[in-house]
Protein backbone atom coordinates (compact mmCIF):
# COMPACT_ATOMS: atom_id res chain seq x y z
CA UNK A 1 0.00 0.00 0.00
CA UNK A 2 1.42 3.53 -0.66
CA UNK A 3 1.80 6.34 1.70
CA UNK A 4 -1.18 8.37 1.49
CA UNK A 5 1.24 11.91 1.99
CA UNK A 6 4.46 11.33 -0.07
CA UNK A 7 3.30 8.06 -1.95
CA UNK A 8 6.20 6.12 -0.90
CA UNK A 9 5.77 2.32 -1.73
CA UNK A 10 5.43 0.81 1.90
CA UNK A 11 2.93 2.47 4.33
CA UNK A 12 1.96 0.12 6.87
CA UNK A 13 0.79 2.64 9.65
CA UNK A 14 -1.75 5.07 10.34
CA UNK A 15 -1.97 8.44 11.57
CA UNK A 16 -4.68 10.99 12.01
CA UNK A 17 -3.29 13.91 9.70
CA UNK A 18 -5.39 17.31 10.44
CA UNK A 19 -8.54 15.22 11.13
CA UNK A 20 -7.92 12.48 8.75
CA UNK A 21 -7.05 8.89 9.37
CA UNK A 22 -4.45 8.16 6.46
CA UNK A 23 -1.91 5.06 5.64
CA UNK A 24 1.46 6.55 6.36
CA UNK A 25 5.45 5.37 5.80
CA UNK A 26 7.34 5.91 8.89
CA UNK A 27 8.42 9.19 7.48
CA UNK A 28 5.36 10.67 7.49
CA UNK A 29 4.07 9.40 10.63
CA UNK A 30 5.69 12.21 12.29
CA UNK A 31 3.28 14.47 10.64
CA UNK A 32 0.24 13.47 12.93
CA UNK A 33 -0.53 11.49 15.46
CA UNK A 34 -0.34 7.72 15.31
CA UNK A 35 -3.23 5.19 15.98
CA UNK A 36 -3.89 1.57 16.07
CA UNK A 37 -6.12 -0.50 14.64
CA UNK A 38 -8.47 -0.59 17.87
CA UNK A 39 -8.95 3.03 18.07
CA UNK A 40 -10.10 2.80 14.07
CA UNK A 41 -12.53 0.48 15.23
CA UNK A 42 -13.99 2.75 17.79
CA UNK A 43 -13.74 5.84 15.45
CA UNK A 44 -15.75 3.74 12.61
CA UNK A 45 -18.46 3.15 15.55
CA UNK A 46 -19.03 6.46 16.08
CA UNK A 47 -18.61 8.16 12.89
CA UNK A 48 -21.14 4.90 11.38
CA UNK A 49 -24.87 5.33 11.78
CA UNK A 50 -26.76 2.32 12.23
CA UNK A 51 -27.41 0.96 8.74
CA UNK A 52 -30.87 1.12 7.46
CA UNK A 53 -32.32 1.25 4.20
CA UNK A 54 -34.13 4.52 2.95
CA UNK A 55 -37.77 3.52 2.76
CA UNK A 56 -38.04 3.33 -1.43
CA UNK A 57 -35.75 0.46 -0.73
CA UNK A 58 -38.59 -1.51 1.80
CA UNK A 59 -40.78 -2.29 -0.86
CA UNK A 60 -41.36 -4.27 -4.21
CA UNK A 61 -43.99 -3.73 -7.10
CA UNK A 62 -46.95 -6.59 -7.14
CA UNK A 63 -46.50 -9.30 -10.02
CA UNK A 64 -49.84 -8.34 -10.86
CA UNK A 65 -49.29 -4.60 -10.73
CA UNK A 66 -50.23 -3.98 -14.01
CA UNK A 67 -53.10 -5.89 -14.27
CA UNK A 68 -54.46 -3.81 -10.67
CA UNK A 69 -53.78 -0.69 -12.43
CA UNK A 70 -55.52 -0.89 -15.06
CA UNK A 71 -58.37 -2.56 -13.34
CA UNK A 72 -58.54 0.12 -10.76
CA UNK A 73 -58.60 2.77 -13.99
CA UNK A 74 -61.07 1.39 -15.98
CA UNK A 75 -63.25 0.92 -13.01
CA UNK A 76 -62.88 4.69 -12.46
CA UNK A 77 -63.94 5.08 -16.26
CA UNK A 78 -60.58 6.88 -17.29
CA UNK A 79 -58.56 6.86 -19.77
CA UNK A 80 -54.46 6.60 -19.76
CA UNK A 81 -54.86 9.86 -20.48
CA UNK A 82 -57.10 11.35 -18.35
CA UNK A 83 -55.35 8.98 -15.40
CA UNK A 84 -52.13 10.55 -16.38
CA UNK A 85 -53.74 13.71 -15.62
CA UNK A 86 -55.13 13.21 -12.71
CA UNK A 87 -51.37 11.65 -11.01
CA UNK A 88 -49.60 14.80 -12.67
CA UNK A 89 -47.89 12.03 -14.52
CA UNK A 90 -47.65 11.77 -18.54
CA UNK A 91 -49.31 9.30 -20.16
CA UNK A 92 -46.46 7.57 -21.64
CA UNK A 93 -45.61 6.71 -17.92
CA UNK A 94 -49.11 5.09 -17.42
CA UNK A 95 -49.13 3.03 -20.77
CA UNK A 96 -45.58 1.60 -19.76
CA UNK A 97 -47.03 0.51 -16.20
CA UNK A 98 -49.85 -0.86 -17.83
CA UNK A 99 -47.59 -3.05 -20.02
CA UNK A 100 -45.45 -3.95 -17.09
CA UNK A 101 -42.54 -1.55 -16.59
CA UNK A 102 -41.64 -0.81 -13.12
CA UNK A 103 -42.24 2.69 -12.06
CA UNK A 104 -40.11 4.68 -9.40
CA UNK A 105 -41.71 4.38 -6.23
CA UNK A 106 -43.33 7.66 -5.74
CA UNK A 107 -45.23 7.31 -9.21
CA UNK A 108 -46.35 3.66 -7.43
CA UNK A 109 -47.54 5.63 -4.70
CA UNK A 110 -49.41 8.52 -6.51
CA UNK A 111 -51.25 5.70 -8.56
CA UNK A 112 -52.04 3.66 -4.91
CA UNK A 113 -53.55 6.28 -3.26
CA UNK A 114 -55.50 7.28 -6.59
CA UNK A 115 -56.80 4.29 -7.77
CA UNK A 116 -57.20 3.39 -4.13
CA UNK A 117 -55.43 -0.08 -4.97
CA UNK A 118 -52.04 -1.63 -3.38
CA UNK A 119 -49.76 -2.15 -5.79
CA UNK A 120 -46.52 -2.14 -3.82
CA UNK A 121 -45.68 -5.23 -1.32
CA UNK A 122 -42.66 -5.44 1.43
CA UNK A 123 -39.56 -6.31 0.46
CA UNK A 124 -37.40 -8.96 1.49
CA UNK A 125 -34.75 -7.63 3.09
CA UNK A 126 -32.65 -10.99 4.15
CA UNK A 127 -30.75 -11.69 1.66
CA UNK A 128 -28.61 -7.78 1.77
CA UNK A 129 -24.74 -8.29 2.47
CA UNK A 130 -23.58 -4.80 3.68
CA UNK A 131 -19.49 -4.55 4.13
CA UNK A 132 -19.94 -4.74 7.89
CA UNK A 133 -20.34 -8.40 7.68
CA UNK A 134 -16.13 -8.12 6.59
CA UNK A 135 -14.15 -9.45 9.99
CA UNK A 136 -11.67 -5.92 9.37
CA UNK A 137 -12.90 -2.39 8.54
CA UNK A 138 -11.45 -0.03 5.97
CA UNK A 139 -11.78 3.68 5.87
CA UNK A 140 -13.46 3.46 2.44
CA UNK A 141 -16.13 1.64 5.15
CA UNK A 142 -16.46 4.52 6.95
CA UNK A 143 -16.57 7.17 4.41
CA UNK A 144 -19.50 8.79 2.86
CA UNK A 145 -19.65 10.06 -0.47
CA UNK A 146 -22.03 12.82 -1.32
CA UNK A 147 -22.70 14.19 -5.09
């Protein structure tokens, strides 16, 4: 691994730099203070929030969604179009949901409380692998990246 300061080839330490926990050489280690291992550990506990899923990510569309849709529309007497209105969607949106395409949750949601149908189920959540199953933490673990 290279030294996160001067890139030299071997940097098997670490070293909180002006608030940053880097990989260092023992050249560089000067520049901060050294930590161990543990005390990464308890940093990543704090800094971590408990992982949960946003709530898009707790639910699934029915098999049968499209089928309830456009049940619940024709037994309003609407049209795709006039639907489409109605959800401030367009109706290209409500054609493709009709055939089957998956629609972001929110336009699931618009067309739920609409239609006054369920269309969206709970998801399975089981089978998710996050990386704090991994037996050693790295700081790309702990970091956050915001766009």
């Amino acid at each position: 691994m290279a030294c996160d300061i001067c890139g030299a080839a071997k940097a098997d330490r670490k070293a909180r730099i002006e608030g940053a926990v880097v990989s260092v050489c023992d050249k560089c280690v000067t520049l901060g203070d050294e930590i161990n291992i543990q005390e990464i550990h308890k940093l990543a506990e704090r800094i971590l929030p408990k992982l949960s899923l946003p709530p898009e990510f707790n639910f699934d569309l029915r098999p049968d969604a499209a089928e309830v849709v456009r049940k619940g529309r024709e037994k309003l007497g609407l049209t795709q179009e006039q639907l489409g209105e109605k959800v401030s969607e367009k109706v290209n949106i409500i054609k493709r949901v009709e055939d089957g395409w998956q629609p972001p949750i929110q336009v699931a949601k618009k067309l739920e409380k609409f239609l006054g149908v369920s269309i969206l189920e709970t998801a399975a959540t089981g089978n998710l692998k996050t990386k704090i199953d991994k037996k050693q933490m790295t700081l790309g673990d702990m970091v956050e990246i915001k766009e």
